[in-house]
C-alpha atoms as a PDB file:
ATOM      1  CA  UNK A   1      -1.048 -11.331  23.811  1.00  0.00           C
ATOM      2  CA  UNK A   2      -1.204 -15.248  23.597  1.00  0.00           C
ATOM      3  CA  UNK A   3      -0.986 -17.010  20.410  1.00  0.00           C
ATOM      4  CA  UNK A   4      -4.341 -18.452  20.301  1.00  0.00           C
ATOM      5  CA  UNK A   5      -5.995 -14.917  20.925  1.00  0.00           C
ATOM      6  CA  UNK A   6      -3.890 -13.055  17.980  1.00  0.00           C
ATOM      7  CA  UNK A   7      -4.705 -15.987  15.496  1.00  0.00           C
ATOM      8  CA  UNK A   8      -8.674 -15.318  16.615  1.00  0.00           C
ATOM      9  CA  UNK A   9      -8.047 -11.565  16.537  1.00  0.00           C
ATOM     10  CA  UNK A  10      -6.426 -11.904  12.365  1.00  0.00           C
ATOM     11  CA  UNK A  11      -9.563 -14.538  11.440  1.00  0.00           C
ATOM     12  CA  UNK A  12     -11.623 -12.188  12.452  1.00  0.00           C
ATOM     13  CA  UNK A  13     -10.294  -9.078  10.479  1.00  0.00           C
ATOM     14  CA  UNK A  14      -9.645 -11.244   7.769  1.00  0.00           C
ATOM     15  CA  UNK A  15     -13.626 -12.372   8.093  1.00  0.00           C
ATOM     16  CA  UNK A  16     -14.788  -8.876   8.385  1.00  0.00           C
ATOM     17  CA  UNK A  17     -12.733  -7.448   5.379  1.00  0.00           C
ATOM     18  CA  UNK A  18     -14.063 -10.364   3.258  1.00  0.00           C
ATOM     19  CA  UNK A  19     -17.652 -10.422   4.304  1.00  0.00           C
ATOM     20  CA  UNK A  20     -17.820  -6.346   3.920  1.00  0.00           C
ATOM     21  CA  UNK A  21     -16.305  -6.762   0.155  1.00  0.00           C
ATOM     22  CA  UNK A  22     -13.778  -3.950   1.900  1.00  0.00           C
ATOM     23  CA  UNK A  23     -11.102  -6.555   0.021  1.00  0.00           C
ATOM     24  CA  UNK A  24     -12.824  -5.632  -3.250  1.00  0.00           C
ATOM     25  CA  UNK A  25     -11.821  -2.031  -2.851  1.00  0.00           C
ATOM     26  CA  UNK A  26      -8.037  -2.805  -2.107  1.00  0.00           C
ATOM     27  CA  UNK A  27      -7.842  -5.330  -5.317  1.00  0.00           C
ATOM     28  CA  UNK A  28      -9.167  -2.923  -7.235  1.00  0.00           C
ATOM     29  CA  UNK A  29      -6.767  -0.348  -5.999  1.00  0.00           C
ATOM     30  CA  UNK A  30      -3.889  -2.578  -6.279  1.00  0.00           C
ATOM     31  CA  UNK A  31      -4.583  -3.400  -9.890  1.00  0.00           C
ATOM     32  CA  UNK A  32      -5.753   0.388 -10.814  1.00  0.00           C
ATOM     33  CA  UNK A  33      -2.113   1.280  -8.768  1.00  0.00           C
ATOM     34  CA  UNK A  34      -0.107  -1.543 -11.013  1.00  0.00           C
ATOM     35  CA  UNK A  35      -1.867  -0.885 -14.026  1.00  0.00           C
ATOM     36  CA  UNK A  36      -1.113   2.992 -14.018  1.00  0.00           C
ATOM     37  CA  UNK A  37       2.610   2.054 -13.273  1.00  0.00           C
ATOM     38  CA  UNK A  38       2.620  -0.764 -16.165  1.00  0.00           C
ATOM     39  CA  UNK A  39       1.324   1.771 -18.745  1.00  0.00           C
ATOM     40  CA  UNK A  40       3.203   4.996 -17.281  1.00  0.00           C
ATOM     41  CA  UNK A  41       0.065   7.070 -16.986  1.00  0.00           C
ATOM     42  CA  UNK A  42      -0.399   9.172 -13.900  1.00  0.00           C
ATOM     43  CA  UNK A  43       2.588   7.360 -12.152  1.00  0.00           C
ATOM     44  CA  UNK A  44       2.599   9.946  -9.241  1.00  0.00           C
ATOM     45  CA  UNK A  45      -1.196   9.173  -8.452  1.00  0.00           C
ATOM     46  CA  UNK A  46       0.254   5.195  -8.639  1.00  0.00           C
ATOM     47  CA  UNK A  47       3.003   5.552  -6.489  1.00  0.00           C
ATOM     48  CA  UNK A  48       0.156   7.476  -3.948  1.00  0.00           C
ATOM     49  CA  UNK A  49      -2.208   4.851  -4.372  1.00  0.00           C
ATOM     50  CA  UNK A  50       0.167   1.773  -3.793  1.00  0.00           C
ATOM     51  CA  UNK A  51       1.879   3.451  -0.939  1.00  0.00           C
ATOM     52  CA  UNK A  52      -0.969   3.289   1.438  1.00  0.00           C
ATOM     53  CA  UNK A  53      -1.435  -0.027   0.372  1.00  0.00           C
ATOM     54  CA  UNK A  54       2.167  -1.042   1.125  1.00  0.00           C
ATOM     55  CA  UNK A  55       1.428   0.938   4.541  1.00  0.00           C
ATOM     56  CA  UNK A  56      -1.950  -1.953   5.369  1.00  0.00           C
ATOM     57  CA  UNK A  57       0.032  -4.478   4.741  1.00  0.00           C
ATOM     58  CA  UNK A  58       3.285  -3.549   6.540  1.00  0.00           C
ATOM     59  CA  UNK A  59       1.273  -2.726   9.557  1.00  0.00           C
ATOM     60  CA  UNK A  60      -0.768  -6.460   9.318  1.00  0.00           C
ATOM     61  CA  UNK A  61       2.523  -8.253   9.434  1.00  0.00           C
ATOM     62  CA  UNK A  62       4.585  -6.560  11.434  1.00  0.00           C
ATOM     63  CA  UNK A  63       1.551  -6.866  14.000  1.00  0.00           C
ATOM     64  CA  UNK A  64      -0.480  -9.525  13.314  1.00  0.00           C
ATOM     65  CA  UNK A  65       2.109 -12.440  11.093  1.00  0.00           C
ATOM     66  CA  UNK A  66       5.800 -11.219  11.646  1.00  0.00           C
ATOM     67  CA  UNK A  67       6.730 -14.615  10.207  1.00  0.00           C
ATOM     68  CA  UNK A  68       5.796 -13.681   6.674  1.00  0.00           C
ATOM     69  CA  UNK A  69       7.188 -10.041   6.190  1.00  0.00           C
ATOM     70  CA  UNK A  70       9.605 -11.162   3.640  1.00  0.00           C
ATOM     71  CA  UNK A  71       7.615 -10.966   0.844  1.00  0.00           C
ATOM     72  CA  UNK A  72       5.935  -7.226   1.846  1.00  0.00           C
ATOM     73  CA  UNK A  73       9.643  -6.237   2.946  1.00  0.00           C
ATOM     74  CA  UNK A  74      10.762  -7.021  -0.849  1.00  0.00           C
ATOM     75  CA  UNK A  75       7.678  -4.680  -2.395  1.00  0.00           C
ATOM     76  CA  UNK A  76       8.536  -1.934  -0.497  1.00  0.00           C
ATOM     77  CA  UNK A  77      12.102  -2.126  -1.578  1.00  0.00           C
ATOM     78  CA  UNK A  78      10.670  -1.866  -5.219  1.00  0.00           C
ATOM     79  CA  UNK A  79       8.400   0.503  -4.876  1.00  0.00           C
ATOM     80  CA  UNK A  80      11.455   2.796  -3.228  1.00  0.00           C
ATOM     81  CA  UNK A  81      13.223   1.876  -6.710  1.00  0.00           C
ATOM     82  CA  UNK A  82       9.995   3.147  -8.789  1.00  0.00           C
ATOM     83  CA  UNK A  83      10.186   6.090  -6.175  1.00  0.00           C
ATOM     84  CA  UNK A  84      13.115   7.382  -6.922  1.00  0.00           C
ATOM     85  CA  UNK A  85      12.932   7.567 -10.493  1.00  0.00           C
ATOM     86  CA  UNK A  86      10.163   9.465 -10.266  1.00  0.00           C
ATOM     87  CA  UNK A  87      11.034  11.639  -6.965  1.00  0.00           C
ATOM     88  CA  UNK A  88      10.700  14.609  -9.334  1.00  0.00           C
ATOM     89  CA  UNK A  89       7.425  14.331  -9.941  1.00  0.00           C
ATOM     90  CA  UNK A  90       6.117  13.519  -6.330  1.00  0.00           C
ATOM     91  CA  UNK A  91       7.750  15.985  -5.227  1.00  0.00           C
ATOM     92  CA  UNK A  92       4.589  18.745  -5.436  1.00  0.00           C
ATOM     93  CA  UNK A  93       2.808  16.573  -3.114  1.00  0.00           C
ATOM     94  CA  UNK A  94       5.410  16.999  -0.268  1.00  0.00           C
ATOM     95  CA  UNK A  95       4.623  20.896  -0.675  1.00  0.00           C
ATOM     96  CA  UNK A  96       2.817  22.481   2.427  1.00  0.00           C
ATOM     97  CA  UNK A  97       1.722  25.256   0.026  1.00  0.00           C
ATOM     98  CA  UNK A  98       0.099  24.603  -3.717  1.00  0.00           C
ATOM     99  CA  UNK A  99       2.245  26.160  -6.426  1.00  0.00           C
ATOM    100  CA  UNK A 100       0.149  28.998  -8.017  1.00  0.00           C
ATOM    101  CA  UNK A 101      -1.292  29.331 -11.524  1.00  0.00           C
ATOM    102  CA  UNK A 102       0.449  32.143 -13.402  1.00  0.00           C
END
């Protein structure tokens, strides 16, 4: 794809995410995410929640601005960190069958 016609293609998502408030909803998960992490509450649900967005915006710039993937490259690297100290936790959600009440 030429330059000129993936720069249109990312001002145009970027327009439509803005003008549909869409970015509202990942802010707010992004702060609900960081906020659960900074307080320790519900850290599996935070982990969850800041792994799909970690997913978005791996898939814009490896797509749409490879230039700038340092930055996202570094997060994910963190969020492994975080991961792993809590792998324990997570680790129901990796379950194809729900442990039973006894």
């Amino acid at each position: 794809m030429p330059l000129h016609d993936l720069l249109a293609v990312r001002q145009s998502t970027s327009g439509i995410i803005s003008a549909s408030h869409f970015a509202a909803f990942f802010f707010l998960l992004q702060v609900l995410g960081g906020l659960l992490l900074l307080f320790g509450f519900f850290v599996p649900l935070a982990l969850t929640l800041l792994a799909a967005e970690l997913y978005n915006i791996l898939a814009f710039h490896l797509t749409m601005a490879p230039g700038s993937i340092t930055p996202a490259l570094v997060v994910c690297v963190l969020w492994i960190l975080v991961f792993l100290q809590y792998r324990e936790s997570v680790k129901g959600i990796f379950s194809a069958k729900p442990a039973t009440q006894p």
